[in-house]
Protein backbone atom coordinates (compact mmCIF):
# COMPACT_ATOMS: atom_id res chain seq x y z
CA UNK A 1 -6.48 111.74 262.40
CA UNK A 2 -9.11 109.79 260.78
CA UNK A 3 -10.30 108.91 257.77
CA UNK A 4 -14.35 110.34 256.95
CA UNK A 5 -13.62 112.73 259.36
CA UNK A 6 -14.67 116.01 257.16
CA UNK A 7 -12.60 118.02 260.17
CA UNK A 8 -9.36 115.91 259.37
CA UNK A 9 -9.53 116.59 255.55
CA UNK A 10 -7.35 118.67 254.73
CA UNK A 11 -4.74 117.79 257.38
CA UNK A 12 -4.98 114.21 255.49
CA UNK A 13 -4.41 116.35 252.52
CA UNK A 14 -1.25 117.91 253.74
CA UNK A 15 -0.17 114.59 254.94
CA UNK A 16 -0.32 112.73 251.62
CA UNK A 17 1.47 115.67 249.89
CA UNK A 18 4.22 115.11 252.51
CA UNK A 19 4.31 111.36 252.04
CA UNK A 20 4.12 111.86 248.01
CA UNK A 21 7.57 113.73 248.69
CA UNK A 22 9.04 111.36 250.75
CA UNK A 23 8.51 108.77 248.18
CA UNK A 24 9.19 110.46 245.37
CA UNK A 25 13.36 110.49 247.61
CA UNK A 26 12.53 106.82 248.38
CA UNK A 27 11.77 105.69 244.40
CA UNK A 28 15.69 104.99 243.63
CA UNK A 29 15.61 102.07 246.41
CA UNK A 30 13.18 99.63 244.87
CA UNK A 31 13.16 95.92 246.63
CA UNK A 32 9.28 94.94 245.52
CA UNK A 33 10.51 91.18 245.40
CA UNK A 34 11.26 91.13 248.93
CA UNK A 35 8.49 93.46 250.12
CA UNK A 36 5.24 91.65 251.93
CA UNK A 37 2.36 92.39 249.49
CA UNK A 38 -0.89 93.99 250.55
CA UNK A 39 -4.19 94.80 248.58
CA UNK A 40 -6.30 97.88 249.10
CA UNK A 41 -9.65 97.32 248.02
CA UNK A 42 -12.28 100.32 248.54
CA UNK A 43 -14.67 102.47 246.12
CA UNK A 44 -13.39 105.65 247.77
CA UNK A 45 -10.08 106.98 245.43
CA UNK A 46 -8.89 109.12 248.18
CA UNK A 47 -9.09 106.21 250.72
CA UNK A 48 -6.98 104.12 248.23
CA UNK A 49 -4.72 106.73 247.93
CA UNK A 50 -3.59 107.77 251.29
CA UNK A 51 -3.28 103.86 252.13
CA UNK A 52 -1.39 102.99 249.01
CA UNK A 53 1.03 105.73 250.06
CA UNK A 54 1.25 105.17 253.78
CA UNK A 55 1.91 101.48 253.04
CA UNK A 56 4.59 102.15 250.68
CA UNK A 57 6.07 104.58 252.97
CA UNK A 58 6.43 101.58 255.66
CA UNK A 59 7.82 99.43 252.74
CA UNK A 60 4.82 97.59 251.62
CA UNK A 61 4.26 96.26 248.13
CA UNK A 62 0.88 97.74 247.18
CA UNK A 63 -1.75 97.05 245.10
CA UNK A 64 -5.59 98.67 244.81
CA UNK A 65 -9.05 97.58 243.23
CA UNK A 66 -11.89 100.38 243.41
CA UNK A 67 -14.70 97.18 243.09
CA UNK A 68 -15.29 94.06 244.03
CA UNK A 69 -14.72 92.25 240.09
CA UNK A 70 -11.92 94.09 239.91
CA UNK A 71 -10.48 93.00 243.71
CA UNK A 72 -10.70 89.27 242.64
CA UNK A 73 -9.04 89.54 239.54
CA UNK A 74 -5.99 91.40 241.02
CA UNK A 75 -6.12 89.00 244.18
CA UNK A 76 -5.57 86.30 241.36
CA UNK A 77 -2.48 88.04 239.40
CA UNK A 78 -0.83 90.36 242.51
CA UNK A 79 -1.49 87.08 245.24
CA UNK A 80 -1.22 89.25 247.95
CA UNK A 81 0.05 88.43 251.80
CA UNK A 82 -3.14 90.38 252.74
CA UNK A 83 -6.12 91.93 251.55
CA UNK A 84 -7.87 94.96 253.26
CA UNK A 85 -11.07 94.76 252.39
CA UNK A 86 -14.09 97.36 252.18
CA UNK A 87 -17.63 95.86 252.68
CA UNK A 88 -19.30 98.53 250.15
CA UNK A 89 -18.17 98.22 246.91
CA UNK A 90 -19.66 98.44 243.53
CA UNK A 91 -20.25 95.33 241.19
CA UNK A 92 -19.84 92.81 244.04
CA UNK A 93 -19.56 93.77 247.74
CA UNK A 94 -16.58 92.95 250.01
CA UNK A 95 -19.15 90.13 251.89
CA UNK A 96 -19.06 88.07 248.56
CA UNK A 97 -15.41 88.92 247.83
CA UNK A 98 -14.39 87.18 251.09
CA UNK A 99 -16.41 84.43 249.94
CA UNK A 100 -14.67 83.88 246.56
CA UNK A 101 -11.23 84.30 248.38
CA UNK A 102 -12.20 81.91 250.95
CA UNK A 103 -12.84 78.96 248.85
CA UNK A 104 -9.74 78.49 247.84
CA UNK A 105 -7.19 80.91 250.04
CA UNK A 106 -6.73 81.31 253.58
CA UNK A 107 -4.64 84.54 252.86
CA UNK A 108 -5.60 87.10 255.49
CA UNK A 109 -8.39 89.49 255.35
CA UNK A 110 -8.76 92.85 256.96
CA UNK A 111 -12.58 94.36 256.46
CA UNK A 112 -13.15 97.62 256.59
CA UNK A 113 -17.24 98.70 257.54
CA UNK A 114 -18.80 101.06 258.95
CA UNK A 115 -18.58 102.04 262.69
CA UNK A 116 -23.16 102.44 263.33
CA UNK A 117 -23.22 98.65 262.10
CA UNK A 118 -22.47 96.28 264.19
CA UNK A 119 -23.99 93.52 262.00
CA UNK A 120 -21.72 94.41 259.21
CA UNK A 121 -18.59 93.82 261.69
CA UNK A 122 -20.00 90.56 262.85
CA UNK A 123 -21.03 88.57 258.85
CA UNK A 124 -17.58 90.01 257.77
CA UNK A 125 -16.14 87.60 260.20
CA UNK A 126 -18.64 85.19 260.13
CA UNK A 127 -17.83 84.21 256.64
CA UNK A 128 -13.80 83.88 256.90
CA UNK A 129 -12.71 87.60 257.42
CA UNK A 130 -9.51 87.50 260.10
CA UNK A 131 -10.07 91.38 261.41
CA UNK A 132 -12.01 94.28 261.05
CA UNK A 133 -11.24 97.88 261.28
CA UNK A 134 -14.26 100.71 261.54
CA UNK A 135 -14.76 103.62 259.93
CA UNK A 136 -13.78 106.49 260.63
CA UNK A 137 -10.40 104.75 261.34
CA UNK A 138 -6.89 105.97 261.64
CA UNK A 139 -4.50 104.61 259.07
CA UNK A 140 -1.78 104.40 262.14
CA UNK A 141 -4.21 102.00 263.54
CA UNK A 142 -4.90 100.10 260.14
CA UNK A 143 -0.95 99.84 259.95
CA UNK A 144 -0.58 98.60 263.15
CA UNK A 145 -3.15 95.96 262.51
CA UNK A 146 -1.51 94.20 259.29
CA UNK A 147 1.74 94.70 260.73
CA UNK A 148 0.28 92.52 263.71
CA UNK A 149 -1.58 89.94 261.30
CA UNK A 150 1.71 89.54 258.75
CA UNK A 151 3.83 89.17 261.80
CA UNK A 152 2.17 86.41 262.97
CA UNK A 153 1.76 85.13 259.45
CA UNK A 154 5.92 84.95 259.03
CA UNK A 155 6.36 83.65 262.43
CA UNK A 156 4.01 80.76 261.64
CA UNK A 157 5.83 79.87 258.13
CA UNK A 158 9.36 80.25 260.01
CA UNK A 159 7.99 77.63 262.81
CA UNK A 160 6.42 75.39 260.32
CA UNK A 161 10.14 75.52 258.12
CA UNK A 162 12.22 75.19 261.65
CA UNK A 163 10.31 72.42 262.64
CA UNK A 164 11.42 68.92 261.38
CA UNK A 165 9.74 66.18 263.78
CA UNK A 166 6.02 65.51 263.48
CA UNK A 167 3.49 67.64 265.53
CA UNK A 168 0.30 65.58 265.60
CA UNK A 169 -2.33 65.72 267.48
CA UNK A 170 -4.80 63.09 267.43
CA UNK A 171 -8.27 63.20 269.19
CA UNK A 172 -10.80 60.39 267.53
CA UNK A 173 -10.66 60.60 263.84
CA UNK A 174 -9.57 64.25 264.19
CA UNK A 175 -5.61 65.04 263.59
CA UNK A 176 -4.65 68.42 263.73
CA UNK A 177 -1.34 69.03 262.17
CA UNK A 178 0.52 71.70 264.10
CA UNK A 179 3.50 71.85 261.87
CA UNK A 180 1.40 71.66 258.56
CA UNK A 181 -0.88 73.88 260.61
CA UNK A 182 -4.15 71.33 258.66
CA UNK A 183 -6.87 69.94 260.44
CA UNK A 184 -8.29 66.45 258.37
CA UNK A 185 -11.23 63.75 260.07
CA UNK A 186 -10.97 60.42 258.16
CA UNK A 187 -8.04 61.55 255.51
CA UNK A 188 -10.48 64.62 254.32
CA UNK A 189 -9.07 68.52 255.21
CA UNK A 190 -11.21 70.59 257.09
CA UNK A 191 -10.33 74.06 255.31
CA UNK A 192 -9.51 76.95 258.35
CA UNK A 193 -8.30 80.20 257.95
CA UNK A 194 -5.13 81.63 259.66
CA UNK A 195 -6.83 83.20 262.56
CA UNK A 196 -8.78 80.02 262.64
CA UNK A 197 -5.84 77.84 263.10
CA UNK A 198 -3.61 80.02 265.19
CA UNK A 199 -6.88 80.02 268.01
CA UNK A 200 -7.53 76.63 267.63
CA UNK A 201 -3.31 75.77 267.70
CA UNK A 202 -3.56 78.20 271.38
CA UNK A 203 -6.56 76.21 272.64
CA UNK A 204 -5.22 72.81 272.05
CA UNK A 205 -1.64 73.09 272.97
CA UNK A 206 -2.92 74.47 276.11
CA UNK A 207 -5.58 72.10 276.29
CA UNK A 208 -7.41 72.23 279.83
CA UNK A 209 -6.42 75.94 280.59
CA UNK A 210 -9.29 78.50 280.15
CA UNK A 211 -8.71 81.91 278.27
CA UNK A 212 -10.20 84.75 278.56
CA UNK A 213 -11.37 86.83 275.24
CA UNK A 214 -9.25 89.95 276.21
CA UNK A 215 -5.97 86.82 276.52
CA UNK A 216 -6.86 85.36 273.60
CA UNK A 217 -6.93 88.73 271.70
CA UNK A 218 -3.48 89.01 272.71
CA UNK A 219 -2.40 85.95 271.92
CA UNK A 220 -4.00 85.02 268.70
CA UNK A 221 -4.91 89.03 267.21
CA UNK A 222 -1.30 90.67 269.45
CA UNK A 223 -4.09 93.08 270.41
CA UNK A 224 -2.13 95.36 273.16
CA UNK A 225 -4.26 94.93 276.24
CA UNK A 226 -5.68 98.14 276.77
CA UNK A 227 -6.67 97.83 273.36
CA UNK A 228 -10.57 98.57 272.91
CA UNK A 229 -12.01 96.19 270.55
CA UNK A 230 -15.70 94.38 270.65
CA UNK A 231 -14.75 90.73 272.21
CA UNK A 232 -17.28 88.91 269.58
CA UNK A 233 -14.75 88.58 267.62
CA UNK A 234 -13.22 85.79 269.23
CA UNK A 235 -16.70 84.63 269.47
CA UNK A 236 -17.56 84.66 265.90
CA UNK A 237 -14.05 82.79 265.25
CA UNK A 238 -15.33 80.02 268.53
CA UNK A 239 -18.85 79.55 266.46
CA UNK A 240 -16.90 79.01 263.26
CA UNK A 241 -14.12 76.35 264.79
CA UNK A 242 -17.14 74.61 266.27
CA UNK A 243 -19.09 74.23 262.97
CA UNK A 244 -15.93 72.83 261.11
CA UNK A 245 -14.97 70.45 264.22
CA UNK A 246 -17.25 69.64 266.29
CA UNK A 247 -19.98 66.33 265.69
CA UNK A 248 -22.73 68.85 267.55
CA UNK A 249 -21.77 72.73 267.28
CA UNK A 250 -24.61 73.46 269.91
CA UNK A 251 -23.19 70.85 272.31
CA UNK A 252 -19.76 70.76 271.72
CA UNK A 253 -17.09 68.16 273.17
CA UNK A 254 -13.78 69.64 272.18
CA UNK A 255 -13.76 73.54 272.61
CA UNK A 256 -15.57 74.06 275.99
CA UNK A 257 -17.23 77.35 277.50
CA UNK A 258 -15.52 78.33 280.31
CA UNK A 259 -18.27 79.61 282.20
CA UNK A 260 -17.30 83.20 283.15
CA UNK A 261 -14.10 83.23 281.77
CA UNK A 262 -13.96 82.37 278.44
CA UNK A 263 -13.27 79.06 276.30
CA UNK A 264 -11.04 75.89 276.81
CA UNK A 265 -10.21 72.97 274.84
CA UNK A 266 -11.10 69.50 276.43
CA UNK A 267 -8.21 67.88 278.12
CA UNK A 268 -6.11 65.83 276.24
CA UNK A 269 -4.77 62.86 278.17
């Protein structure tokens, strides 16, 4: 089912009433400290709604903001592990609340826009957003996506704590810090997101070996591979490592084209 579907409406009805009573049996367990926190930010009540309760349901601490004031100043108190993000919203839209969050947090960011507009897909990623989902969507599929993004999230921290022996990787007065997962040139960071990192980390621990989009999807995004998806998005993320990293964006040295494959870090000798 999917949500602003009219025809769905009042099955999405029936489901929240069903999920309202499952959690109602569910409120004597309550273990909010240890739950991953996620942010629903959209203008629509019902949208917040059904999300708030699905997420709780798969044992999700959740908070909501129906505007974009309101979305920073509970990003600021709740500090959420992830924010799902709606590009129309009153007061300030989600475009300019991914710019507020990105200036000083690289906590992830899940847009949600709207499925005739492919520009909107492509600027919410252009200024720092990790993923997008369109509407209509399906929540399964909106679950499925932050449970990907948060996995790799804790799998990162739990490599980064494993890890005790410097990870370093030096090319020129670049050093990208695997286990710190920080990028600095001359002692000054170069601010990345997570998705940012985790495709530049594949690229240059593989250094030499092209990828295709649909491989890195998998391996950066754990997009299934039959998943359908439009591949710019590991373009948009390309474009945006190049700008932080490279001397020359449009003739880059370090991440390569791979001419009808995909990209490829320069080898590393």
């Amino acid at each position: 089912m999917f949500l602003y579907s009219g025809i769905f409406f009042k099955l999405l009805t029936k489901e929240l009433s069903q999920a309202n009573i499952r959690l109602d049996k569910d409120k004597a367990v309550d273990n909010t400290s240890e739950q991953e926190k996620v942010l629903v930010v959209d203008d629509e009540a019902s949208i917040r709604r059904i999300l708030e309760t699905r997420l709780k349901l798969a044992g999700y601490n959740v908070a909501t903001a129906a505007d974009g004031q309101e979305a920073l100043e509970q990003f600021n108190s709740f500090q959420p592990d992830l924010v799902i993000l709606d590009v129309m919203l009153p007061k300030m839209d989600g475009y300019e609340v991914c710019r507020e969050i990105r200036k000083t947090s690289d906590t992830p960011i899940i847009m949600l826009t709207a499925v005739a507009d492919v520009s909107n897909r492509i600027q919410g990623l252009e200024i720092g957003a990790d993923d997008y989902v369109v509407k209509p969507f399906s929540p399964s599929e909106l679950e499925a996506r932050i449970k990907a993004v948060l996995r790799r999230t804790v799998e990162r921290h739990q490599e980064v704590g494993q890890s005790k022996s410097s990870n370093v990787i030096t090319i020129g007065n670049l050093k990208i810090d695997l286990n710190k997962r920080q990028v600095t040139r001359k002692n000054e960071r170069i601010r990345l997101t997570g998705m940012e990192f985790s495709l530049l980390e594949l690229l240059v621990t593989n250094s030499g070996k092209p990828y295709s989009r649909g491989e890195i999807l998998q391996q950066v995004w754990a997009y299934p591979p039959d998943h359908r998806i439009d591949t710019r998005v590991v373009d948009v993320h390309i474009s945006r490592l190049r700008s932080k990293l490279e001397e020359d964006s449009s003739n880059p040295d370090l991440i390569l084209t791979a001419r009808g494959i995909g990209y490829m870090f320069q080898k590393i000798n």
